[in-house]
C-alpha atoms as a PDB file:
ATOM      1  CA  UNK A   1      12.432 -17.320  -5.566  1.00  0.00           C
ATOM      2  CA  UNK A   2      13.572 -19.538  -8.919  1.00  0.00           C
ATOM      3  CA  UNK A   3      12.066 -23.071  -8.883  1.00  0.00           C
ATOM      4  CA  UNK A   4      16.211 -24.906  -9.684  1.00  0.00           C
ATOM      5  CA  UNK A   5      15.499 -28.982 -10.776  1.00  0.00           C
ATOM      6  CA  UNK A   6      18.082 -30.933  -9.871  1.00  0.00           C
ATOM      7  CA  UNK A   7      20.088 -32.452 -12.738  1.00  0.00           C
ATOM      8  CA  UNK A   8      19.177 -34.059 -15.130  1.00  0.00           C
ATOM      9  CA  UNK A   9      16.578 -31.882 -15.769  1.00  0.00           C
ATOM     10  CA  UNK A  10      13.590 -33.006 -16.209  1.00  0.00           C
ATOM     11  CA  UNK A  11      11.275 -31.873 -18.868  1.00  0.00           C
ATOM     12  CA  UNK A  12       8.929 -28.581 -19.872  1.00  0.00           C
ATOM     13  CA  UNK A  13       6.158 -29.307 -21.745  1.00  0.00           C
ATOM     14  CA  UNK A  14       4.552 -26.109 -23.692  1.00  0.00           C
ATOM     15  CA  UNK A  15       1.897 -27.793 -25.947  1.00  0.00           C
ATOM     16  CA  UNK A  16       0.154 -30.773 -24.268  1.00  0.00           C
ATOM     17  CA  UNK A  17      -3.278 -30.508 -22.918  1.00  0.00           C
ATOM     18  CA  UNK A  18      -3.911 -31.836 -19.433  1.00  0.00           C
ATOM     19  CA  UNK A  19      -7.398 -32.114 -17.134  1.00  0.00           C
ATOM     20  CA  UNK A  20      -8.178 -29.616 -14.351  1.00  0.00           C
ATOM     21  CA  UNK A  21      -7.526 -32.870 -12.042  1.00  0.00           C
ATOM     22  CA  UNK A  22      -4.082 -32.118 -13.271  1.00  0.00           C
ATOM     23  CA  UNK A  23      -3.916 -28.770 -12.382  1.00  0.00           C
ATOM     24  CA  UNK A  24      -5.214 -28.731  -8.825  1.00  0.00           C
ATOM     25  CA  UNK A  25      -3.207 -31.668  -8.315  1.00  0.00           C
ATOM     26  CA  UNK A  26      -0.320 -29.314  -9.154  1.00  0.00           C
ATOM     27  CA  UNK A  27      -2.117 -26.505  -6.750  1.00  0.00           C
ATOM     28  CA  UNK A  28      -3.194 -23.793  -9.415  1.00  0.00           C
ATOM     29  CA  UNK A  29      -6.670 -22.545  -9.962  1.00  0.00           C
ATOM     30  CA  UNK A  30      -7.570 -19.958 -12.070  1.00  0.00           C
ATOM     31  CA  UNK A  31      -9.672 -17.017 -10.253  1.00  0.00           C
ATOM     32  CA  UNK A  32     -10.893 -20.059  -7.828  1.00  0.00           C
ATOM     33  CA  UNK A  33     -12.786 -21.477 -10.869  1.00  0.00           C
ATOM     34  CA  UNK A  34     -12.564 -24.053 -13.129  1.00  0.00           C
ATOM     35  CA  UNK A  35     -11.905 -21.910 -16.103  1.00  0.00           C
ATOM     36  CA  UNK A  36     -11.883 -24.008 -19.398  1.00  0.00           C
ATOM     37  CA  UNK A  37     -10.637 -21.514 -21.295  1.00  0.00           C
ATOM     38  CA  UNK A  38      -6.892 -22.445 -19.702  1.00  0.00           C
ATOM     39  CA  UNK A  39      -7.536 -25.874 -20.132  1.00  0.00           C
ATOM     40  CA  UNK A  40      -4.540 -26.079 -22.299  1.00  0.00           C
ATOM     41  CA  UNK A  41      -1.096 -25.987 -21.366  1.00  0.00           C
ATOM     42  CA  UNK A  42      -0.213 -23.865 -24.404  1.00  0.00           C
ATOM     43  CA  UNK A  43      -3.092 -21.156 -23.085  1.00  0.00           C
ATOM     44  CA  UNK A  44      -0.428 -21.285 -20.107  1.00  0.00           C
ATOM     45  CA  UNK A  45       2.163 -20.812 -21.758  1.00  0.00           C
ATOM     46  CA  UNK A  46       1.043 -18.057 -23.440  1.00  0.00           C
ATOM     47  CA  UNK A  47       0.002 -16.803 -20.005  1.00  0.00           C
ATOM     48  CA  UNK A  48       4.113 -17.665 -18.665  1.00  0.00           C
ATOM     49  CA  UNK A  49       3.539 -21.079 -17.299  1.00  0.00           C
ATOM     50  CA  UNK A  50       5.341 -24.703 -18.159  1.00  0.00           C
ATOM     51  CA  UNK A  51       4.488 -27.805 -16.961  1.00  0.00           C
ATOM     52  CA  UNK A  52       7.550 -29.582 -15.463  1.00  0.00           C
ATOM     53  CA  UNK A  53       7.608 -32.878 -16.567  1.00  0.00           C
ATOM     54  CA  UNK A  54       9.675 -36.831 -15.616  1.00  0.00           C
ATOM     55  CA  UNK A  55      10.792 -38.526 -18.024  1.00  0.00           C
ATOM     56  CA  UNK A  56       7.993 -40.322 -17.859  1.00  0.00           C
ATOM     57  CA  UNK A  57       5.308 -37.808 -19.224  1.00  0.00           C
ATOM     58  CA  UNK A  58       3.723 -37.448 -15.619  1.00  0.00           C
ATOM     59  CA  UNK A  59       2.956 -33.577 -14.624  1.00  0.00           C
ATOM     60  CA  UNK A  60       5.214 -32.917 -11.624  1.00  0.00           C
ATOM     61  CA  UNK A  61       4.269 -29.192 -11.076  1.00  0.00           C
ATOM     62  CA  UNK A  62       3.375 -25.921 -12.994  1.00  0.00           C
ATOM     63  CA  UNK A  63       5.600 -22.828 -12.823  1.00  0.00           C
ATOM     64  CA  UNK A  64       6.065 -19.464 -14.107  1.00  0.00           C
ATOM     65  CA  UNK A  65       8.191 -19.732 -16.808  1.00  0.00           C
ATOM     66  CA  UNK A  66      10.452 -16.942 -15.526  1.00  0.00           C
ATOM     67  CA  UNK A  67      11.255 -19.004 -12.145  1.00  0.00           C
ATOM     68  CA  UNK A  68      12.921 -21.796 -14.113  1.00  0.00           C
ATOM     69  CA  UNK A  69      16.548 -22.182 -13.885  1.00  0.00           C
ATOM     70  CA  UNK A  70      18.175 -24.629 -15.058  1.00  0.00           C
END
């Protein structure tokens, strides 16, 4: 099912790097470990993932590129 942001739509962020905190915060794991190797959010990108953003920087959640819809 597409992840659809309400308008205005908020931000995705492809090149910022972010703490695990972050990311479980946001619910992923990576094989159940804490993998530094996807520490960035540009290793996730490459992988198909954006960070959605507010317009205030803050991480709101981390999707699969694909499932965005604007």
């Amino acid at each position: 099912m597409d992840v659809i942001f309400p308008e205005p739509i908020l931000g995705i962020m492809e090149s910022e790097t972010y703490s695990w905190d972050e990311m479980e915060r946001c619910g992923w794991t990576y094989q159940g470990t804490k993998n530094q190797n996807l520490e960035t959010l540009e290793l996730w990108n490459q992988l198909g993932f954006v960070a959605v953003v507010n317009l205030d920087g803050k991480i709101l959640s981390i999707e699969e590129k694909s499932k965005i819809t604007r």
